[in-house]
PDB file of N, CA and C in Angstrom:
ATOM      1  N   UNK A   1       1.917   5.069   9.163  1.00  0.00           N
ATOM      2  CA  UNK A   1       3.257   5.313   9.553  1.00  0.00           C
ATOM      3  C   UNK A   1       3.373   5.121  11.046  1.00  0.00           C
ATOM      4  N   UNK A   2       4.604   5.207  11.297  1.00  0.00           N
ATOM      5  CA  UNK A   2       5.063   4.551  12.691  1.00  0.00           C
ATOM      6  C   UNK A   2       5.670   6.096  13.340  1.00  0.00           C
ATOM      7  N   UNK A   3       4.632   6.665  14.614  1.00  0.00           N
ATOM      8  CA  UNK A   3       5.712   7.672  15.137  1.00  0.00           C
ATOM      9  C   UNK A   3       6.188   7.431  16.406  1.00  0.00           C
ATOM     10  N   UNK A   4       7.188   7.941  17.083  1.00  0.00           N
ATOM     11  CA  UNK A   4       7.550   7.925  18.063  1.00  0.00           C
ATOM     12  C   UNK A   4       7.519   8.800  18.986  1.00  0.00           C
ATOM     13  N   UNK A   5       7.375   9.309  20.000  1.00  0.00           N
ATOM     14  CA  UNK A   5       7.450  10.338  21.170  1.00  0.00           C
ATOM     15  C   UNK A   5       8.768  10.910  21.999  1.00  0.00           C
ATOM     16  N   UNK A   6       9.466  11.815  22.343  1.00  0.00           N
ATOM     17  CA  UNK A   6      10.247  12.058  22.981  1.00  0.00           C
ATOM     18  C   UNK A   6       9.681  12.060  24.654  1.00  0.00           C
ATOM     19  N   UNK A   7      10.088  12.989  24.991  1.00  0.00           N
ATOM     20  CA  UNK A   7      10.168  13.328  27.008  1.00  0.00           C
ATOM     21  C   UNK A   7       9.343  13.904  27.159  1.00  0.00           C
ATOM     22  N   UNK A   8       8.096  14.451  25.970  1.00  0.00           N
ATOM     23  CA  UNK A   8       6.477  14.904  26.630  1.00  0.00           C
ATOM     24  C   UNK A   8       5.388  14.559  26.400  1.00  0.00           C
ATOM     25  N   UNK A   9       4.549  14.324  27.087  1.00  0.00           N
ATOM     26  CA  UNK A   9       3.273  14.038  26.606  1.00  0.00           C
ATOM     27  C   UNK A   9       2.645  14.820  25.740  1.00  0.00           C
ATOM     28  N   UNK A  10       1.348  15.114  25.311  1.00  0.00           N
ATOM     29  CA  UNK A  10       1.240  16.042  24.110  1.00  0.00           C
ATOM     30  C   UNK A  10       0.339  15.622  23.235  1.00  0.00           C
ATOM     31  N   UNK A  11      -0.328  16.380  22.113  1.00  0.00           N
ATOM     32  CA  UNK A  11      -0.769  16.203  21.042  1.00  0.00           C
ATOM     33  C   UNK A  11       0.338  16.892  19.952  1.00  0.00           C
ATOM     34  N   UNK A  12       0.230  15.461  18.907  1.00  0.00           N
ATOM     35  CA  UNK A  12       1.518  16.224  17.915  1.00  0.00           C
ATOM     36  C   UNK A  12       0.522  15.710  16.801  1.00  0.00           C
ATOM     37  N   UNK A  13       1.039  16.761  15.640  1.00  0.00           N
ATOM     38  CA  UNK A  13       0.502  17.104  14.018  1.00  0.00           C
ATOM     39  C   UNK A  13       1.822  16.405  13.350  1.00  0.00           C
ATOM     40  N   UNK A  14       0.701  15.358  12.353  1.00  0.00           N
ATOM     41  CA  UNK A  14       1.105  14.563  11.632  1.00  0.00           C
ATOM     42  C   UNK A  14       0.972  14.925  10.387  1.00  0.00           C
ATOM     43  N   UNK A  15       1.752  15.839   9.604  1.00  0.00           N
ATOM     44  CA  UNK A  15       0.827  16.472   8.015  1.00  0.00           C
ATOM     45  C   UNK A  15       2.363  15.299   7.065  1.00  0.00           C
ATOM     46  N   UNK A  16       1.636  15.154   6.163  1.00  0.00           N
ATOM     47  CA  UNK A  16       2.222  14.012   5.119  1.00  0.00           C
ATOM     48  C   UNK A  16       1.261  14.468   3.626  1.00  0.00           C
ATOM     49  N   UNK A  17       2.993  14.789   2.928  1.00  0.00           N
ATOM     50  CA  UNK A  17       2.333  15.235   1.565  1.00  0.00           C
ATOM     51  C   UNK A  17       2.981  14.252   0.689  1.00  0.00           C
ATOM     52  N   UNK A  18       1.810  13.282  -0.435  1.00  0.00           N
ATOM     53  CA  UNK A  18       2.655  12.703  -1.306  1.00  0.00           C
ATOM     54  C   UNK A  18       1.514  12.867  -2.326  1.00  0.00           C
ATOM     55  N   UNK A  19       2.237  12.754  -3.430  1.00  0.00           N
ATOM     56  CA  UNK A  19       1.691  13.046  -5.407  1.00  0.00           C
ATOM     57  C   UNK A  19       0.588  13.888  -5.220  1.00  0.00           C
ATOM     58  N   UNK A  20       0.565  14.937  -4.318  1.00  0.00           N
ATOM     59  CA  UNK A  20      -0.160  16.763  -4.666  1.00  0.00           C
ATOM     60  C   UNK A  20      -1.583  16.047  -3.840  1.00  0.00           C
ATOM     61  N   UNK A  21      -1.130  15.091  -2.602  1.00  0.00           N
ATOM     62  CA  UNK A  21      -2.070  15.232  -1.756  1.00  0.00           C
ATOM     63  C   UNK A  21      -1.422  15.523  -0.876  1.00  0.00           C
ATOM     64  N   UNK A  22      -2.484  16.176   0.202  1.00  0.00           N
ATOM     65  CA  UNK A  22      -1.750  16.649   1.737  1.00  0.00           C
ATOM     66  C   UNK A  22      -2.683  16.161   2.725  1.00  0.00           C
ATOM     67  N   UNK A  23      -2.386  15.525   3.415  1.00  0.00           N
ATOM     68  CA  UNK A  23      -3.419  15.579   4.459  1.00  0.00           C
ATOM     69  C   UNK A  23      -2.671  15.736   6.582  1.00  0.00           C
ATOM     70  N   UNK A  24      -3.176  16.252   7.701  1.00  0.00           N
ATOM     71  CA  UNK A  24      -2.840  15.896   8.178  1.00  0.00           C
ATOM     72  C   UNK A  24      -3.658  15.315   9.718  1.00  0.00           C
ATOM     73  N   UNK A  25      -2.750  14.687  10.239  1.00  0.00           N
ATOM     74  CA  UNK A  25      -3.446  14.176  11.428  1.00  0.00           C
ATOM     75  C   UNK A  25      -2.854  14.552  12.974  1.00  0.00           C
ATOM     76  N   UNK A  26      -3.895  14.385  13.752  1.00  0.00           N
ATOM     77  CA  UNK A  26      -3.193  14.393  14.683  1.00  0.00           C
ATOM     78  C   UNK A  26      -3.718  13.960  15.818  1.00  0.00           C
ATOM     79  N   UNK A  27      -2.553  13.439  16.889  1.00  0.00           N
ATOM     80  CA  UNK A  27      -2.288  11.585  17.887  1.00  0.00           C
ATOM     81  C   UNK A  27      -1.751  12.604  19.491  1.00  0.00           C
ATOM     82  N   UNK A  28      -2.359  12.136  20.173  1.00  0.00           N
ATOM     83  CA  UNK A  28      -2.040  12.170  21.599  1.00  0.00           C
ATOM     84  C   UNK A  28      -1.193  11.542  21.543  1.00  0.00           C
ATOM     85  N   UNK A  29       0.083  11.687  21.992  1.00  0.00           N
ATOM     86  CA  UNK A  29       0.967  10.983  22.612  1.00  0.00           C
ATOM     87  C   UNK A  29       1.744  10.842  23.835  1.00  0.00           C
ATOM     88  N   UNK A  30       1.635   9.762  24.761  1.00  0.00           N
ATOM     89  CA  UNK A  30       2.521   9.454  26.001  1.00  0.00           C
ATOM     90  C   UNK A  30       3.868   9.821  26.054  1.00  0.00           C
ATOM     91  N   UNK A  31       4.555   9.955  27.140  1.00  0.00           N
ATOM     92  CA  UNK A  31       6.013  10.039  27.448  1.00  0.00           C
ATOM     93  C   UNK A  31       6.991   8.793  26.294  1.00  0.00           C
ATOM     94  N   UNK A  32       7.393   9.320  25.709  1.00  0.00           N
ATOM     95  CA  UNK A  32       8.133   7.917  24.450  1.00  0.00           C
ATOM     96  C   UNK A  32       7.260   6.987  23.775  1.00  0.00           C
ATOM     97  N   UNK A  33       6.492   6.727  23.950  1.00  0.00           N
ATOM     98  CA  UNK A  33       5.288   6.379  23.457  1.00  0.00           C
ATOM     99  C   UNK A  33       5.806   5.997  21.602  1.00  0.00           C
ATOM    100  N   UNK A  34       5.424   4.838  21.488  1.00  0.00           N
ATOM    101  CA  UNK A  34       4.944   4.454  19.951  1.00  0.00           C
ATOM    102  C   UNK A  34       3.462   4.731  19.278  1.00  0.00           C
ATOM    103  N   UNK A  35       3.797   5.068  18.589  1.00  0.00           N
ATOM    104  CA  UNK A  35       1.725   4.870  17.500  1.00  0.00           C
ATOM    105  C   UNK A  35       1.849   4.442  16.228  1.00  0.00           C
ATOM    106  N   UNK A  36       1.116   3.519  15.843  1.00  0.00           N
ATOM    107  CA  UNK A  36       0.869   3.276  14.171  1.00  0.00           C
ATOM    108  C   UNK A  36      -0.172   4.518  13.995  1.00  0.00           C
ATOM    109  N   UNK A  37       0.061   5.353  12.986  1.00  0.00           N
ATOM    110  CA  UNK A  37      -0.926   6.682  12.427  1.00  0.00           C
ATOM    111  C   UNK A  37      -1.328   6.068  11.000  1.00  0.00           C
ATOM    112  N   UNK A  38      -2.994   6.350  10.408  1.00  0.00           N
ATOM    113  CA  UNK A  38      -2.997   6.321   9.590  1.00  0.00           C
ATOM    114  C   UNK A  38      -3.833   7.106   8.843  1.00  0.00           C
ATOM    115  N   UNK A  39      -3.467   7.691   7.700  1.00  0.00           N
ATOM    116  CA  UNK A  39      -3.514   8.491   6.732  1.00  0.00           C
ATOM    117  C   UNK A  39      -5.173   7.737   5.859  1.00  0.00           C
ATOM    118  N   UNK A  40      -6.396   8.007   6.583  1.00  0.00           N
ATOM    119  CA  UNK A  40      -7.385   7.438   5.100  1.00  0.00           C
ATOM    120  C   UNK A  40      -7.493   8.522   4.316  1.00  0.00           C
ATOM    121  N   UNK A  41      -8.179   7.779   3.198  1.00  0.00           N
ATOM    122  CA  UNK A  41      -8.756   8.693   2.105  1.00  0.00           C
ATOM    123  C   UNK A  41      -7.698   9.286   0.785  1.00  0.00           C
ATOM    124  N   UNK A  42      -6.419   8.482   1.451  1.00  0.00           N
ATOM    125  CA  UNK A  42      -5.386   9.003   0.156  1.00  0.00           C
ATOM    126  C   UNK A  42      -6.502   8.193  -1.143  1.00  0.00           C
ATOM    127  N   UNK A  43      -6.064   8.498  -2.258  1.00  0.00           N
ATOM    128  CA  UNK A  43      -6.199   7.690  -3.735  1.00  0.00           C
ATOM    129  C   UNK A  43      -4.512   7.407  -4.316  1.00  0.00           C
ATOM    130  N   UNK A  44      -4.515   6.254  -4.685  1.00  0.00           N
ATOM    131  CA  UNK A  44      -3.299   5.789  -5.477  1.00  0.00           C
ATOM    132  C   UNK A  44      -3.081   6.857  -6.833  1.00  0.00           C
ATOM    133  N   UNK A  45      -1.789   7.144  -6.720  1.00  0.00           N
ATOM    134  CA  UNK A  45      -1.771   8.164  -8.039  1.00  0.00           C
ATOM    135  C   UNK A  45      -0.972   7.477  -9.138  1.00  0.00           C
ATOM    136  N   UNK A  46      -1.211   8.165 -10.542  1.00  0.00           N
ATOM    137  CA  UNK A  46      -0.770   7.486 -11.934  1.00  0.00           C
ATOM    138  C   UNK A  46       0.463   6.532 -11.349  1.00  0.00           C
ATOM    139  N   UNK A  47       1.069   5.931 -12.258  1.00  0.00           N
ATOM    140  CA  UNK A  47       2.491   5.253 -12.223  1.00  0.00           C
ATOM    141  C   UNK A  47       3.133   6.341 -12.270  1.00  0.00           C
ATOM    142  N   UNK A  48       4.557   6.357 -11.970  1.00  0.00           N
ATOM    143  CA  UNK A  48       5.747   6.800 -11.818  1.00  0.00           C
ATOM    144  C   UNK A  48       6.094   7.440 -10.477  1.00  0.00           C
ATOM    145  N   UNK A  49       7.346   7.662 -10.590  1.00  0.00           N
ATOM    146  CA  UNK A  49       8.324   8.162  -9.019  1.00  0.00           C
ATOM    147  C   UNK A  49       7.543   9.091  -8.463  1.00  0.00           C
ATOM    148  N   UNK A  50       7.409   9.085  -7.020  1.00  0.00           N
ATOM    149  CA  UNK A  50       7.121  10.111  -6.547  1.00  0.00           C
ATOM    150  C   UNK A  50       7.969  10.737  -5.308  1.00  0.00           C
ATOM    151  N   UNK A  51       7.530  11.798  -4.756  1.00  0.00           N
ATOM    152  CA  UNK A  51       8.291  11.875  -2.944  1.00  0.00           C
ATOM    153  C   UNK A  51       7.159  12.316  -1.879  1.00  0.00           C
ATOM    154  N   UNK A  52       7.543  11.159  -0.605  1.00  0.00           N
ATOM    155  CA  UNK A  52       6.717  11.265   0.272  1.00  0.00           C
ATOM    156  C   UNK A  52       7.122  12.293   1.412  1.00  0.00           C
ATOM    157  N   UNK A  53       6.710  13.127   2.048  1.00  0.00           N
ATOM    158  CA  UNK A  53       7.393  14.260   3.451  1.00  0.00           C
ATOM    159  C   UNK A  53       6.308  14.177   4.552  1.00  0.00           C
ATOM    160  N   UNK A  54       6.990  14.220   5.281  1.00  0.00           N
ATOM    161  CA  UNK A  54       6.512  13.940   6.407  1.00  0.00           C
ATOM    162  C   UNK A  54       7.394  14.796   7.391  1.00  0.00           C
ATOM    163  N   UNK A  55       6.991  15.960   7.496  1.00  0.00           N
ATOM    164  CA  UNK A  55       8.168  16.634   8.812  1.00  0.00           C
ATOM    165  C   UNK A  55       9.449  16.782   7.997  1.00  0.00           C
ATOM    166  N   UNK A  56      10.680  16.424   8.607  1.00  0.00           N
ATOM    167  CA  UNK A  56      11.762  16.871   7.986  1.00  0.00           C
ATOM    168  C   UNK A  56      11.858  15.103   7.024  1.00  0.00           C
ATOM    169  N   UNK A  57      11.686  13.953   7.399  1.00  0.00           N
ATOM    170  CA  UNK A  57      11.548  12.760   6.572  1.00  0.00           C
ATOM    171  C   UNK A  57      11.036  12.978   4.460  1.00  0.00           C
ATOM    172  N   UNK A  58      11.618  12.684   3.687  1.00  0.00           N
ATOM    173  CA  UNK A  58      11.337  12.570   2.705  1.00  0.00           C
ATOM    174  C   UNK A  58      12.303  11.406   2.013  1.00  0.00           C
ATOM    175  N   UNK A  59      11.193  10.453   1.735  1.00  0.00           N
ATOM    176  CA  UNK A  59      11.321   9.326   1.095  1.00  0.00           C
ATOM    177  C   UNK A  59      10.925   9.061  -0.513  1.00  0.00           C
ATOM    178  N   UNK A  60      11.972   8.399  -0.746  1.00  0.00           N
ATOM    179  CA  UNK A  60      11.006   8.475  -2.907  1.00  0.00           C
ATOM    180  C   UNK A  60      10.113   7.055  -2.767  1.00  0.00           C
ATOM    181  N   UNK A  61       9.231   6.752  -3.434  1.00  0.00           N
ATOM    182  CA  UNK A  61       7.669   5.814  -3.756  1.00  0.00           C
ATOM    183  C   UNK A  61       7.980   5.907  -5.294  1.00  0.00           C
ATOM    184  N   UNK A  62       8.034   4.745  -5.327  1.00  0.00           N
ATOM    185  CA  UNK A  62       7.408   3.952  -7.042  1.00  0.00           C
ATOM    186  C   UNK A  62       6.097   3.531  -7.047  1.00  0.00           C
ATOM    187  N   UNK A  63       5.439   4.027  -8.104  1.00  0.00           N
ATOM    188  CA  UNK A  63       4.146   3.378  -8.457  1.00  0.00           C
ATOM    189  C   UNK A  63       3.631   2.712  -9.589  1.00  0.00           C
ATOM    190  N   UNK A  64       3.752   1.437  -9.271  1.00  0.00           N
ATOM    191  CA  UNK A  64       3.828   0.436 -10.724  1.00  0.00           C
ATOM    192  C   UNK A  64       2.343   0.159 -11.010  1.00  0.00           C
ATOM    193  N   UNK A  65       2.283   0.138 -12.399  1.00  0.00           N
ATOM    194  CA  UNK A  65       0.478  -0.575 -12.283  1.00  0.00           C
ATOM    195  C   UNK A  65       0.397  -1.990 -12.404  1.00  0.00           C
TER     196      UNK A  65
END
């Protein structure tokens, strides 16, 4: 995922829960600052709908086989 930074520098917590995994991370970040973050060690779960959260963000995921 793609985060962004506001007006402080900092270490910020990245927790992201999708299909009854949780994991989280966490990124030093610069004054406004961009980062690609990434999440290893998920496993792909069965087919069907799921929802991804991330902070206040929640997105729905299809999983086709």
């Amino acid at each position: 995922m793609t985060v962004k930074n506001g007006n402080q520098t900092g270490l910020a917590k990245i927790e992201l829960a999708v299909a009854e995994q949780k994991m989280t991370n966490w990124v030093w970040l610069r004054t406004n600052e961009t980062k690609q973050v990434v999440f290893e060690g998920l496993t792909a779960p069965d087919a069907g709908a799921y929802e991804a959260i991330v902070g206040d963000l929640k997105r729905s995921l299809i999983v086709e086989q």
